[in-house]
C-alpha atoms as a PDB file:
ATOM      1  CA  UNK A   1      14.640   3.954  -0.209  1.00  0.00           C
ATOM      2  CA  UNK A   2      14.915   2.337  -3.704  1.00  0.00           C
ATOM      3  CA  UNK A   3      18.596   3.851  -3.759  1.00  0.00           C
ATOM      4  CA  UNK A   4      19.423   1.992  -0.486  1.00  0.00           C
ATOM      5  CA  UNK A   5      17.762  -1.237  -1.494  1.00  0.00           C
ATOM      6  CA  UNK A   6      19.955  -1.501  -4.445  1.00  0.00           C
ATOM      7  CA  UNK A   7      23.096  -0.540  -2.975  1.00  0.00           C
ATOM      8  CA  UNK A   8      22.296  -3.582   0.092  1.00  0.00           C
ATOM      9  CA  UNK A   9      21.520  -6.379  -2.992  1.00  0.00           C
ATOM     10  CA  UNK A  10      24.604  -5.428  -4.740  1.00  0.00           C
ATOM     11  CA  UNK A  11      26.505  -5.874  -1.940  1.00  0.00           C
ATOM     12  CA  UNK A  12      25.096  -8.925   0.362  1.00  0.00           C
ATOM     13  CA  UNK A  13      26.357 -12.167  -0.131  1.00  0.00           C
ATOM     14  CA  UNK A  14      22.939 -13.681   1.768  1.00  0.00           C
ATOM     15  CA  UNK A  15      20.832 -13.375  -1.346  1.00  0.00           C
ATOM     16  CA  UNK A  16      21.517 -15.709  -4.645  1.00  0.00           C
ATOM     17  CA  UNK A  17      22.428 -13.390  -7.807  1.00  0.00           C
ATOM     18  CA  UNK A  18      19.449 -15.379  -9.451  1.00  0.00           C
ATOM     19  CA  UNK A  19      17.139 -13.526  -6.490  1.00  0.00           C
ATOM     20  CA  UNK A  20      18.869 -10.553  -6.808  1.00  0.00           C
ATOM     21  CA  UNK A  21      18.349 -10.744 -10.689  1.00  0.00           C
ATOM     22  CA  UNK A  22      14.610 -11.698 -10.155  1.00  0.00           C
ATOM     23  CA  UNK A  23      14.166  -8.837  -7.720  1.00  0.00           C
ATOM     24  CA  UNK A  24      15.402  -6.236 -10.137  1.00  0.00           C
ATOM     25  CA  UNK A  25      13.664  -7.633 -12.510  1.00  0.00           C
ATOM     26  CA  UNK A  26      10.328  -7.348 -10.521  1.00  0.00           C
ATOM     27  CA  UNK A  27      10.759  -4.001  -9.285  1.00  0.00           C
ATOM     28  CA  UNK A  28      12.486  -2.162 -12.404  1.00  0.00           C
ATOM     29  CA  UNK A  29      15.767  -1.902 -10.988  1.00  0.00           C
ATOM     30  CA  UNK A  30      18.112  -1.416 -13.508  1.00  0.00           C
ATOM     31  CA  UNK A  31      21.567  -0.525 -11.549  1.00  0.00           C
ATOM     32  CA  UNK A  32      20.815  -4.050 -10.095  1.00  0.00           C
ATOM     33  CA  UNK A  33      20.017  -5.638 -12.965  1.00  0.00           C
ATOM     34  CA  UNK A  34      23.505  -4.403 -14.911  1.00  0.00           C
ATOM     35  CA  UNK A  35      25.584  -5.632 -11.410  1.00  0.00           C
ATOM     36  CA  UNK A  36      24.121  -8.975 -11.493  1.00  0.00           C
ATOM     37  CA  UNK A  37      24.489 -10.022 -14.511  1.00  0.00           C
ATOM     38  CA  UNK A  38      28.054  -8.231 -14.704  1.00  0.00           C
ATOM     39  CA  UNK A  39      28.860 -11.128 -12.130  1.00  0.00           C
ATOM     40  CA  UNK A  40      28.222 -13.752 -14.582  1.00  0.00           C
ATOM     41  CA  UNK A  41      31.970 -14.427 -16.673  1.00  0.00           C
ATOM     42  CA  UNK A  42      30.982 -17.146 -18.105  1.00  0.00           C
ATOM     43  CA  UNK A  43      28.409 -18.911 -20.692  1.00  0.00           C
ATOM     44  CA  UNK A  44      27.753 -22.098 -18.133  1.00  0.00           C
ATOM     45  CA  UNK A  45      26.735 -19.565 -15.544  1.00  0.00           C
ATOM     46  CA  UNK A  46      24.398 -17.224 -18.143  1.00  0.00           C
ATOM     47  CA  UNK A  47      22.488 -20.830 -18.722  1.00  0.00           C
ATOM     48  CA  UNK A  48      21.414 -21.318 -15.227  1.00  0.00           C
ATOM     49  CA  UNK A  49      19.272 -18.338 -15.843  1.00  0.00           C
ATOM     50  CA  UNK A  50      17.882 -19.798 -18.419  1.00  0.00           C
ATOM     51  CA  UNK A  51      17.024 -22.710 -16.991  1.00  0.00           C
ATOM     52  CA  UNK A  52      16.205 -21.319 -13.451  1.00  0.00           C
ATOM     53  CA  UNK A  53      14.004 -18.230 -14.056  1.00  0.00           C
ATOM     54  CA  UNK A  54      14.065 -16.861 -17.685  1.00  0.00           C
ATOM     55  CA  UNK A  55      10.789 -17.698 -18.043  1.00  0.00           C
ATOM     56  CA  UNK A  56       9.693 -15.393 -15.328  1.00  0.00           C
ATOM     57  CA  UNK A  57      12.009 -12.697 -16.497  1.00  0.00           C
ATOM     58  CA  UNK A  58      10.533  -9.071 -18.688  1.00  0.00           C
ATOM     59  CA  UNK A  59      10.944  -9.051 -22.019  1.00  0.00           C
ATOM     60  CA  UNK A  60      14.054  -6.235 -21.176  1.00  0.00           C
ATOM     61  CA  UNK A  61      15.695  -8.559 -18.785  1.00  0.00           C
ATOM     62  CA  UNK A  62      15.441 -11.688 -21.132  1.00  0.00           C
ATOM     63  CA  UNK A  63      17.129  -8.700 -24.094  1.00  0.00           C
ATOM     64  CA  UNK A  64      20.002  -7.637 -21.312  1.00  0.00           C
ATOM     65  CA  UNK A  65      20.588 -11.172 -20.738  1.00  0.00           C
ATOM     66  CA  UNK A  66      20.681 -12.125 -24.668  1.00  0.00           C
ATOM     67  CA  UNK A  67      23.135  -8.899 -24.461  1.00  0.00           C
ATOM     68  CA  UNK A  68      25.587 -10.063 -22.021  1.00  0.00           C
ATOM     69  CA  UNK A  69      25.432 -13.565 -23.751  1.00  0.00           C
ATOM     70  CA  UNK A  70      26.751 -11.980 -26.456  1.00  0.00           C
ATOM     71  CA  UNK A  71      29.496  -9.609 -24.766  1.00  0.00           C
ATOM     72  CA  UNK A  72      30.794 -13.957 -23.480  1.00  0.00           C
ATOM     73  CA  UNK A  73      30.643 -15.101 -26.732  1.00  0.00           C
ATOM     74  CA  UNK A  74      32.735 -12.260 -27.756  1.00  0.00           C
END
């Protein structure tokens, strides 16, 4: 089921990458959590996260996000 629910959020347009991020985020999905933030290409968009829902985010999503910051600035 977990397998399926992934696959759907990678794929649907209907729910926000910052949901989708949020959702993996809440339920340990970590194939999610790599394809969202994948979809962010640039710095401006890696900033709404911080300003939307970092906060709320585990200390491993706040890291992969800090990660992929870092793969921009590069």
């Amino acid at each position: 089921v977990v397998n399926r629910v992934e696959a759907y959020l990678s794929t649907t347009k209907h729910v926000s990458i910052m949901k989708k991020l949020s959702v993996a985020d809440k339920y340990r999905l970590k194939m999610l959590r790599s394809h969202c933030l994948s979809l962010f290409t640039t710095l401006a968009e890696l900033k709404n996260i911080t300003s939307d829902i970092f906060g709320e985010l585990s200390e491993d999503t706040k890291k992969a996000v800090h990660e992929r910051t870092l793969e921009l600035i590069d």
